[in-house]
C-alpha atoms as a PDB file:
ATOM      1  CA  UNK A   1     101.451 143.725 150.036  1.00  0.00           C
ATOM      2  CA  UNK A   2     102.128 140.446 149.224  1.00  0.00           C
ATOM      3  CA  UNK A   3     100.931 137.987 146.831  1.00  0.00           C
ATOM      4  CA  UNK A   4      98.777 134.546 148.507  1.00  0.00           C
ATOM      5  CA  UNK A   5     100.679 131.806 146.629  1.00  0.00           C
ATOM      6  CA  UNK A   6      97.943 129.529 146.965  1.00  0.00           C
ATOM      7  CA  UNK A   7      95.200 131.907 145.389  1.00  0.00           C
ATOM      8  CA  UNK A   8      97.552 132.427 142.793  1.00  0.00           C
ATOM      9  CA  UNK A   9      98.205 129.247 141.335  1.00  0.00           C
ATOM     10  CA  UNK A  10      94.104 128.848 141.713  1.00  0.00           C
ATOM     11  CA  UNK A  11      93.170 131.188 139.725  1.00  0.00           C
ATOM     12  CA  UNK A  12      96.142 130.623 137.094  1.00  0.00           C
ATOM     13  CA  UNK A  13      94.908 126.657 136.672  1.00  0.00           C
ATOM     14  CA  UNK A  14      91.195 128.060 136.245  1.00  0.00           C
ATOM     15  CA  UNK A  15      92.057 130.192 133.913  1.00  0.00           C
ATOM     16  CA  UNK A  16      93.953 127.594 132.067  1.00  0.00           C
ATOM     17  CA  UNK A  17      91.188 125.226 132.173  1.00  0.00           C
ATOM     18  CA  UNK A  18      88.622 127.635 130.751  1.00  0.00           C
ATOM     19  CA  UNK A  19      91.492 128.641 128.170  1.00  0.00           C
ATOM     20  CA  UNK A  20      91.560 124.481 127.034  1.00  0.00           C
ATOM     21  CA  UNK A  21      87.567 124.105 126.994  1.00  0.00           C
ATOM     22  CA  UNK A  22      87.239 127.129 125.349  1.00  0.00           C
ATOM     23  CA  UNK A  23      89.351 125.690 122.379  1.00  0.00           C
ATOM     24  CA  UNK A  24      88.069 122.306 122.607  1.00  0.00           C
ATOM     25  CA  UNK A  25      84.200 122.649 122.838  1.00  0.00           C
ATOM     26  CA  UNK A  26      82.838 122.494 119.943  1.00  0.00           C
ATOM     27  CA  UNK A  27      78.736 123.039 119.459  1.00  0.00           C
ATOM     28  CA  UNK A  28      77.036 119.862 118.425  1.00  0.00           C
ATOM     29  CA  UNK A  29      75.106 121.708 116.272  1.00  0.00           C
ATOM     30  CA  UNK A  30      77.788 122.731 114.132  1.00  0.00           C
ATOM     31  CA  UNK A  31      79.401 118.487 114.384  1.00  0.00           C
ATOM     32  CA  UNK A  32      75.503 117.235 113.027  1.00  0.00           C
ATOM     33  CA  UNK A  33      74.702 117.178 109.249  1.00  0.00           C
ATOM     34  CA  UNK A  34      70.426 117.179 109.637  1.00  0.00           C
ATOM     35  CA  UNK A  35      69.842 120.703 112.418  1.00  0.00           C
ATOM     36  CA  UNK A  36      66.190 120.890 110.879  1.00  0.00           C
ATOM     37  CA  UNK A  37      64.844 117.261 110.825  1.00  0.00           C
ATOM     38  CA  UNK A  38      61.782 118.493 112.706  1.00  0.00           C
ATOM     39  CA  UNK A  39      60.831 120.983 110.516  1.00  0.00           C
ATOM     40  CA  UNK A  40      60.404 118.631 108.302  1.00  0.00           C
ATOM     41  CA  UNK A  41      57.188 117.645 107.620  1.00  0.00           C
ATOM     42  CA  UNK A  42      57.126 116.296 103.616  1.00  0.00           C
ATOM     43  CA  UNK A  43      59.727 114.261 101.895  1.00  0.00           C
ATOM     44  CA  UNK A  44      61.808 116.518  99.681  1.00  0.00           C
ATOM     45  CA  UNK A  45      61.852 116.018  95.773  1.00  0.00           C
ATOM     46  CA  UNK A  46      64.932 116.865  93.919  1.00  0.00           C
ATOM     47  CA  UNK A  47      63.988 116.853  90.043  1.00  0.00           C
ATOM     48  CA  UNK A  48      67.575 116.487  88.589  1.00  0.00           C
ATOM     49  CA  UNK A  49      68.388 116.667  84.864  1.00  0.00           C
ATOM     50  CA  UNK A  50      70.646 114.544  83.085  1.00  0.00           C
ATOM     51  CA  UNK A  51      73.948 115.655  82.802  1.00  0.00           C
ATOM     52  CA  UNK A  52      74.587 116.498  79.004  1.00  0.00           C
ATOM     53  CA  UNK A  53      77.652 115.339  76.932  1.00  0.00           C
ATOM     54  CA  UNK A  54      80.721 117.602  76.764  1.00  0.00           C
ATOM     55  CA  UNK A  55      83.937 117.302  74.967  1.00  0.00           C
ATOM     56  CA  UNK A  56      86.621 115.865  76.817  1.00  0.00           C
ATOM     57  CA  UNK A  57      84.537 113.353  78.497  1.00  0.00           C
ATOM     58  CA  UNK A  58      84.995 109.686  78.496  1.00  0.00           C
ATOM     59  CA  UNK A  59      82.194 107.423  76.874  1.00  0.00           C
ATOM     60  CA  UNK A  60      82.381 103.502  77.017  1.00  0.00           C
ATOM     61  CA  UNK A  61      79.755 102.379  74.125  1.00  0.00           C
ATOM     62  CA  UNK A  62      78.698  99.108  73.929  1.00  0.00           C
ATOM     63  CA  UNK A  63      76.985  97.391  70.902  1.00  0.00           C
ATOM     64  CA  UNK A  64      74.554  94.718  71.241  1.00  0.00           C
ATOM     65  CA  UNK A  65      73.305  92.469  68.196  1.00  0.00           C
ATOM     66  CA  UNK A  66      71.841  89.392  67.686  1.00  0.00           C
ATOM     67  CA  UNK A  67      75.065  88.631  65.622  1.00  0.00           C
ATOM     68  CA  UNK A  68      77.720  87.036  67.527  1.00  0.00           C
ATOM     69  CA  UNK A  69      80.332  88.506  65.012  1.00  0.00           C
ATOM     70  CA  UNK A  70      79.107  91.413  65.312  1.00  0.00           C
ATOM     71  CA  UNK A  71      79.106  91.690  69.144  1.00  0.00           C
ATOM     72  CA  UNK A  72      82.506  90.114  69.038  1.00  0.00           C
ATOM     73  CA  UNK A  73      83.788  92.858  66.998  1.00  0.00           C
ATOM     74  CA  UNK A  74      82.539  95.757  68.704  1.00  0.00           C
ATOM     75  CA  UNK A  75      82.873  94.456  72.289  1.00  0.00           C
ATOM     76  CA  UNK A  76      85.397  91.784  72.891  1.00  0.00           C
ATOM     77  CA  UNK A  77      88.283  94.099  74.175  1.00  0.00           C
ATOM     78  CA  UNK A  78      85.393  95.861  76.401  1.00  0.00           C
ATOM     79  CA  UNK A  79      84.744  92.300  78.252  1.00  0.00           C
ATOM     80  CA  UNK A  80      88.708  91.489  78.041  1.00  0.00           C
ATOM     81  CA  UNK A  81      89.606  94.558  80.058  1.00  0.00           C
ATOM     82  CA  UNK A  82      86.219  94.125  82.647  1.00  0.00           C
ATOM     83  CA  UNK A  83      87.744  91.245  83.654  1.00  0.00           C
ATOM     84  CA  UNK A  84      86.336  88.525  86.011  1.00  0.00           C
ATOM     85  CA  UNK A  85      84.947  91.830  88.138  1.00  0.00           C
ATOM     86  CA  UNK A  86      82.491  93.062  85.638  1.00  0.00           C
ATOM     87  CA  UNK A  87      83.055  96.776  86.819  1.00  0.00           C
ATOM     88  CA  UNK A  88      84.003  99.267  84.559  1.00  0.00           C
ATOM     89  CA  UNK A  89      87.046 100.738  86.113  1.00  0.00           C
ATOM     90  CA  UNK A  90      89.266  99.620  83.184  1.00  0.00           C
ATOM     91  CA  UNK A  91      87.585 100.153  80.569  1.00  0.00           C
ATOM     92  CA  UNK A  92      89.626 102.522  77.938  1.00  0.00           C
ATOM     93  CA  UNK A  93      86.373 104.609  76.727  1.00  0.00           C
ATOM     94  CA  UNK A  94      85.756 107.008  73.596  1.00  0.00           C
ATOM     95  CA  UNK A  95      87.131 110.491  74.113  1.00  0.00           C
ATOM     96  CA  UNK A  96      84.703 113.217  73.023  1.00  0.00           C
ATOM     97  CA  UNK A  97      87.015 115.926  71.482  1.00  0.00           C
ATOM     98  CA  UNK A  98      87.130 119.603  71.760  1.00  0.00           C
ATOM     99  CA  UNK A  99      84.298 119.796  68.708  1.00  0.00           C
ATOM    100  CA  UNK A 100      82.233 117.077  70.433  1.00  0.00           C
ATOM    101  CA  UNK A 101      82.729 114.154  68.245  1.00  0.00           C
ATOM    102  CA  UNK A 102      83.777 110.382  69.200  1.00  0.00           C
ATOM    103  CA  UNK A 103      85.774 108.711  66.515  1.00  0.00           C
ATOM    104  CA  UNK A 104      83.784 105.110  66.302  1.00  0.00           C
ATOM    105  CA  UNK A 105      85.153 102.082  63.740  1.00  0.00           C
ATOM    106  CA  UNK A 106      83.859 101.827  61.104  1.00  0.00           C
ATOM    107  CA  UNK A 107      81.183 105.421  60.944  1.00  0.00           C
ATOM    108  CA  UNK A 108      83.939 107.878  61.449  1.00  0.00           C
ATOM    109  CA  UNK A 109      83.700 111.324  63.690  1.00  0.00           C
ATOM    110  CA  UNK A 110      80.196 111.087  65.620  1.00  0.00           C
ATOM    111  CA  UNK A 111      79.211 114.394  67.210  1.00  0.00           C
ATOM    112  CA  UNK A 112      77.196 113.803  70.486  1.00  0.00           C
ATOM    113  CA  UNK A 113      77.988 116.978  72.437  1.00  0.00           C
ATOM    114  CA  UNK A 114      75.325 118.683  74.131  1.00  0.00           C
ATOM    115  CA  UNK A 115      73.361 115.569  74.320  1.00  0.00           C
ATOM    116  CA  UNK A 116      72.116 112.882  77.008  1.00  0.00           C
ATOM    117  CA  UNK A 117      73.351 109.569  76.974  1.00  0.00           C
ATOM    118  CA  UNK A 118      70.484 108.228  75.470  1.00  0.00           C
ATOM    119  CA  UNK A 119      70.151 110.352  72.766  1.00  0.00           C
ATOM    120  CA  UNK A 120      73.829 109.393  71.834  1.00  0.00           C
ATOM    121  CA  UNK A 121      72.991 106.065  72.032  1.00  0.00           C
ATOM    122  CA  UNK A 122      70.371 107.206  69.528  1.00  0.00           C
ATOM    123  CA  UNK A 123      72.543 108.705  67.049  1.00  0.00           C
ATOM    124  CA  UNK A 124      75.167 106.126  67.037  1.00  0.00           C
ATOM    125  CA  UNK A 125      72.580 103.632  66.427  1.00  0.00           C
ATOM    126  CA  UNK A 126      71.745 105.457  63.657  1.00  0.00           C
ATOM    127  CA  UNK A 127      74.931 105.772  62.171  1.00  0.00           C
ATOM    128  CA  UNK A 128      76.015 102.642  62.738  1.00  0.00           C
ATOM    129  CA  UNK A 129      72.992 101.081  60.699  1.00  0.00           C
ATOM    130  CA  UNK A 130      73.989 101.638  57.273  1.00  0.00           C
ATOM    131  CA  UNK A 131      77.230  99.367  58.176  1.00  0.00           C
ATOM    132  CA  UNK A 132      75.343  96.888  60.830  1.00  0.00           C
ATOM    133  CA  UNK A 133      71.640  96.419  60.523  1.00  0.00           C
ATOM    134  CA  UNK A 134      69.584  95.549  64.378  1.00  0.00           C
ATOM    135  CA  UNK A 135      71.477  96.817  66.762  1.00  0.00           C
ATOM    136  CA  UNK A 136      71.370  98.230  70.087  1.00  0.00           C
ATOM    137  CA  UNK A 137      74.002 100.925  71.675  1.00  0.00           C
ATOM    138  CA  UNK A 138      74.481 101.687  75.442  1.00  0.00           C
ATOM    139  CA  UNK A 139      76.216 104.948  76.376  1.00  0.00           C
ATOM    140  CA  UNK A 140      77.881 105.588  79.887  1.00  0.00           C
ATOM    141  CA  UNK A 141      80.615 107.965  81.518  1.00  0.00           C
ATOM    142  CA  UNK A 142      83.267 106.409  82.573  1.00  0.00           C
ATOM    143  CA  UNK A 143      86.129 107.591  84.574  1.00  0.00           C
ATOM    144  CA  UNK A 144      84.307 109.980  86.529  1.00  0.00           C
ATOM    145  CA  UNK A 145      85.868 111.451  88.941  1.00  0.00           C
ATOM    146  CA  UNK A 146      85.514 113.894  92.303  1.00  0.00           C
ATOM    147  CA  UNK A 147      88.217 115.718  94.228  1.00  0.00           C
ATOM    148  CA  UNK A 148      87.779 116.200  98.062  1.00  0.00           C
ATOM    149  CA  UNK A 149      89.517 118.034  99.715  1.00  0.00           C
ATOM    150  CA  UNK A 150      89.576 119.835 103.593  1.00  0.00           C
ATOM    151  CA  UNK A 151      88.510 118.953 106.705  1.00  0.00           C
ATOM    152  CA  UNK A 152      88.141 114.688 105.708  1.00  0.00           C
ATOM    153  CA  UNK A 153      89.651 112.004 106.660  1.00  0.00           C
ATOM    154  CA  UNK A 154      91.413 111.368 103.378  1.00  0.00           C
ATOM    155  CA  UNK A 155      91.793 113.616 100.953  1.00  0.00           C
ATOM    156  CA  UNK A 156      92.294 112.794  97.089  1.00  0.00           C
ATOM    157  CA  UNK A 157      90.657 112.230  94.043  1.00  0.00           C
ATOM    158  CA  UNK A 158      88.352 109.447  93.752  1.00  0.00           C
ATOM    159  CA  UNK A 159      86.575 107.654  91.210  1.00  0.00           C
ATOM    160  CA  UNK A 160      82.875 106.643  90.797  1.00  0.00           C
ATOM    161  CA  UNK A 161      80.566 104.816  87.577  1.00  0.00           C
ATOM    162  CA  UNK A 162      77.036 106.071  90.083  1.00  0.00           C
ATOM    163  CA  UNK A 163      74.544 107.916  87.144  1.00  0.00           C
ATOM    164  CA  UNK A 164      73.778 109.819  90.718  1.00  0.00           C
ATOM    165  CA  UNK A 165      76.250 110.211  93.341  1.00  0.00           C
ATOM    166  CA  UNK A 166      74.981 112.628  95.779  1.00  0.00           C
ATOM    167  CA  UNK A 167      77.217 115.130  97.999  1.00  0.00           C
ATOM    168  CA  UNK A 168      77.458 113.253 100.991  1.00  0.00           C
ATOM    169  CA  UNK A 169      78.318 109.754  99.064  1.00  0.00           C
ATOM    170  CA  UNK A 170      81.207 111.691  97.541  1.00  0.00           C
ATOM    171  CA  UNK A 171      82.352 113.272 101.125  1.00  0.00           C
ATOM    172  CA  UNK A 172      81.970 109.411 102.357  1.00  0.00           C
ATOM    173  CA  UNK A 173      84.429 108.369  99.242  1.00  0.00           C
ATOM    174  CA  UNK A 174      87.262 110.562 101.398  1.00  0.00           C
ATOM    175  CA  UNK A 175      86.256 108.810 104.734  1.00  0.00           C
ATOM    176  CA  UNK A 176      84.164 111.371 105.871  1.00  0.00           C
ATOM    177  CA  UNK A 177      83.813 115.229 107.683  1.00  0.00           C
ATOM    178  CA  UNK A 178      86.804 115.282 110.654  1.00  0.00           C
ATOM    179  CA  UNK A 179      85.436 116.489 113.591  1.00  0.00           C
ATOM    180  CA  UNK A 180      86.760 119.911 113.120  1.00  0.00           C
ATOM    181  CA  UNK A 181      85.134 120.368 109.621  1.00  0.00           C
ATOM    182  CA  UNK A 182      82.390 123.210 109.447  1.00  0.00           C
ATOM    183  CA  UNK A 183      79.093 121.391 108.027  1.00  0.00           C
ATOM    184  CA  UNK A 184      77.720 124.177 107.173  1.00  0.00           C
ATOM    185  CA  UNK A 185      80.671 125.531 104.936  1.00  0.00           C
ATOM    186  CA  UNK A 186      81.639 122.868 102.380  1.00  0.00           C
ATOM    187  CA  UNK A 187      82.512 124.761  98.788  1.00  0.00           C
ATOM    188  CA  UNK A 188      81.959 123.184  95.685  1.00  0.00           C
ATOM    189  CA  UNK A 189      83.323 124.037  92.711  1.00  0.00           C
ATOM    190  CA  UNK A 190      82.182 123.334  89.236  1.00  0.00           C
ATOM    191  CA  UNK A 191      82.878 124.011  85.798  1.00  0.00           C
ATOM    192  CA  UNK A 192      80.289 125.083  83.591  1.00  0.00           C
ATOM    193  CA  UNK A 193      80.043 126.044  80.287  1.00  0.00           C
ATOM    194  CA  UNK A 194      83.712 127.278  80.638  1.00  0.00           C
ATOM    195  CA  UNK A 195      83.290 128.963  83.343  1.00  0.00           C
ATOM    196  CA  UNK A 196      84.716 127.914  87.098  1.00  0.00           C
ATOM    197  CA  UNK A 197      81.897 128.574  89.331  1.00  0.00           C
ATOM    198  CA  UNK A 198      81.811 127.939  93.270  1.00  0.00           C
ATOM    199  CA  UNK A 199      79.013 127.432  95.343  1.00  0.00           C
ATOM    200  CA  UNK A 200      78.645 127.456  99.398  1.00  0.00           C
ATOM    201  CA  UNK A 201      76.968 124.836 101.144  1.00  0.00           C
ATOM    202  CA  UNK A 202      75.524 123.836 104.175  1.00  0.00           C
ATOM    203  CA  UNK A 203      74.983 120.121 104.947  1.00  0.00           C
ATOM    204  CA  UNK A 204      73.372 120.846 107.986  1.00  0.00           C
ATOM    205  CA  UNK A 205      70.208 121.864 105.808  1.00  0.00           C
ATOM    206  CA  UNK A 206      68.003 119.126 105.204  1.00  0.00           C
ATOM    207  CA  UNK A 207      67.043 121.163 102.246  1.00  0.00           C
ATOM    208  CA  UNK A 208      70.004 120.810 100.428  1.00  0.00           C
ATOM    209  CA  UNK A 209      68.459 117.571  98.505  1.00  0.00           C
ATOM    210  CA  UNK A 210      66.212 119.505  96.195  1.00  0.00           C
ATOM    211  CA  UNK A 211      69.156 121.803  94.766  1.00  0.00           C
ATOM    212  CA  UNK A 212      70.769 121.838  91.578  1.00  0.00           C
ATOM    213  CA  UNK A 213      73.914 120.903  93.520  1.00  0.00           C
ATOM    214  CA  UNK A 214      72.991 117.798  95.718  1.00  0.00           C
ATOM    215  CA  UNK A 215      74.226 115.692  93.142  1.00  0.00           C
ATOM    216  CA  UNK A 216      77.895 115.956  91.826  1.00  0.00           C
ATOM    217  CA  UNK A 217      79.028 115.866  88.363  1.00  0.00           C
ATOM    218  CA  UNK A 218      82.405 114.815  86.946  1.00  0.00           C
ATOM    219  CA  UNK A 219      85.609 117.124  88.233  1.00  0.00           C
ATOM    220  CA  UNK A 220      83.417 118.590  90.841  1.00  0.00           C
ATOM    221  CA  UNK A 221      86.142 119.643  93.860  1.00  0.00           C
ATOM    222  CA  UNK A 222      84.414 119.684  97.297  1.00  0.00           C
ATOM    223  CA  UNK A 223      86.000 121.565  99.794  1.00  0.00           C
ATOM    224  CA  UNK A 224      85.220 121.219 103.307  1.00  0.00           C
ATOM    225  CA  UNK A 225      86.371 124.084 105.498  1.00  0.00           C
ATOM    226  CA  UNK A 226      87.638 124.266 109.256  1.00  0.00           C
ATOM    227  CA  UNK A 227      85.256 125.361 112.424  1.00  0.00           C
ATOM    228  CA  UNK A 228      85.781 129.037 112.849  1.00  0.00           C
ATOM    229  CA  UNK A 229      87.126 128.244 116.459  1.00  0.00           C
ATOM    230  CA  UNK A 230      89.616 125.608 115.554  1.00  0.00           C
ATOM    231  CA  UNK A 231      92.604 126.643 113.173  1.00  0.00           C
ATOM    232  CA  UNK A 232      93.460 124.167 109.860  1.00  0.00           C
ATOM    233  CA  UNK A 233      96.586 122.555 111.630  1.00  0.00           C
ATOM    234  CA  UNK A 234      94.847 122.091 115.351  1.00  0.00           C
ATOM    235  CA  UNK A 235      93.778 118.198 113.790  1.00  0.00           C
ATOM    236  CA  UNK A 236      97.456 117.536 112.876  1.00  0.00           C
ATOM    237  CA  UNK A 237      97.645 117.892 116.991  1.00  0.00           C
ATOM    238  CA  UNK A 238      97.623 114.307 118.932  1.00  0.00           C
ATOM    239  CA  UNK A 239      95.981 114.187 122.463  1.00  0.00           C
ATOM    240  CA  UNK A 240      99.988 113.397 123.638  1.00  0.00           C
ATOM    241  CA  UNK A 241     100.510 116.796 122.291  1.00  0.00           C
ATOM    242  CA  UNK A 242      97.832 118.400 124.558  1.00  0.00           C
ATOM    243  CA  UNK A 243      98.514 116.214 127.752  1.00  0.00           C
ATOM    244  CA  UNK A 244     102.151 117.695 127.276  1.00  0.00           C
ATOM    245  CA  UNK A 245     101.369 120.793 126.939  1.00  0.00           C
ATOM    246  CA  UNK A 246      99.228 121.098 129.807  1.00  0.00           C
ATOM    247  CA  UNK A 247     101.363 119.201 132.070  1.00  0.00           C
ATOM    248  CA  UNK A 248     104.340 121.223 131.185  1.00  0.00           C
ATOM    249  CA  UNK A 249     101.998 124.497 131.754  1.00  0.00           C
ATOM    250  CA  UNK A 250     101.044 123.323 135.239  1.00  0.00           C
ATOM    251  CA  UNK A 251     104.948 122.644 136.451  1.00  0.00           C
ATOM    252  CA  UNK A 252     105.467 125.990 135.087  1.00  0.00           C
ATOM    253  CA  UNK A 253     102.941 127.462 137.643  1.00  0.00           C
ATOM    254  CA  UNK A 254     103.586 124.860 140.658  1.00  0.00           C
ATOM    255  CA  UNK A 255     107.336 126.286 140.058  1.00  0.00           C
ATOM    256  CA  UNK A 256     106.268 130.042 139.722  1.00  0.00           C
ATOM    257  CA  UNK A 257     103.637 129.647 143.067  1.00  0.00           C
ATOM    258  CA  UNK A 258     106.839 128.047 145.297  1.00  0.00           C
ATOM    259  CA  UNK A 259     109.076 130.865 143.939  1.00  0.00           C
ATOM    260  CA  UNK A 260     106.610 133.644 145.843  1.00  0.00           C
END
């Protein structure tokens, strides 16, 4: 009984047409961050806490008196290395050692772990008054610091002086979710209190603002994971790729129907 050459080659370019779409097609509810905004019916409130002070952390501190010489001495390298930008990338900042303590001129070790940046700007105040009377301290991080990594348009570590940079300003620092990055499984991982712990999230979840984990913290690693039905290399693919492929695919067939 033979074989219709026609029907054959048919049903082999359906089937390699449903084959491609079924690869390609992709949910838009898996490609959109906000699946719930309807549900929503009250803004969402996300009481964060102030990070606390740890050792190996950065600190720039910046004394402010109503002495020139004063302000000159603690703070004219701090305004030579800001430069005519006035950011703080440069700036080389105290290093809070494994114990906690910044080593300040003049005071000595000042231990400030375990507290807010305020109440370090407290203490060195305080210590800093029985050598300089009237002055005022400002404490910040500084070389802060998120790695992202996955599914984004460029990966690497990136740098940021925000008090609050929020999970989806950080993904925006590395261009972005590709189109074949799963939403709704980004990983986070965090260090705390010695211990590396990793947390699953789902940006698709308008709810995701009022966690503990909307905002990141310094040498948080966000890791944005493929869509199940796409593999980790498919976006290394170019459309010239594909377009070969299937064109080389449907010779194959036109050559196998004439050969019946």
């Amino acid at each position: 009984m033979g074989i219709n050459k026609s029907a054959f080659l048919r049903s082999s370019l359906i089937t390699l047409a449903i084959a491609i779409m079924a690869v390609s097609c992709v949910p838009t509810t898996q490609l959109s961050y906000f699946n719930d905004m309807e549900d929503l019916d009250q803004p969402t409130v996300n009481p964060r806490t102030q990070k606390l002070i740890k050792p190996f952390d950065k600190l720039y501190v910046r004394v402010l008196s109503i002495d020139l010489q004063t302000n000159q001495i603690f703070n004219a390298s701090d305004e030579l290395r800001m430069g005519s930008y006035g950011n703080m990338a440069g700036l080389i900042g105290y290093l809070v050692d494994e114990e906690g303590n910044i080593n300040f001129p003049f005071v000595g070790k000042i231990n400030v772990v375990d507290l807010t940046t305020a109440e370090a700007a407290d203490r060195i105040q305080k210590a800093l008054s029985d050598y300089v009377p009237q002055t005022s301290i400002i404490v910040k991080y500084v070389d802060n610091q998120v790695t992202v990594m996955g599914e984004v348009q460029r990966q690497g570590v990136y740098s940021f002086s925000q008090d609050k940079l929020n999970i989806y300003e950080a993904l925006g620092l590395g261009g972005g979710i590709t189109r074949y990055g799963d939403r709704k499984k980004v990983i986070l991982v965090r260090n705390e209190d010695g211990k590396v712990m990793h947390y699953k999230l789902n940006l698709s979840d308008s709810k995701i603002s009022n966690k503990s984990y909307y905002y990141v913290m310094p040498n948080d690693v966000l890791i944005v994971e493929p869509l199940n039905a796409i593999s980790t290399s498919y976006s290394n693919i170019t459309y010239t790729t594909i377009l070969s492929t299937i064109s080389t695919a449907i010779a194959v067939l036109l050559f196998a129907g004439l050969r019946f």
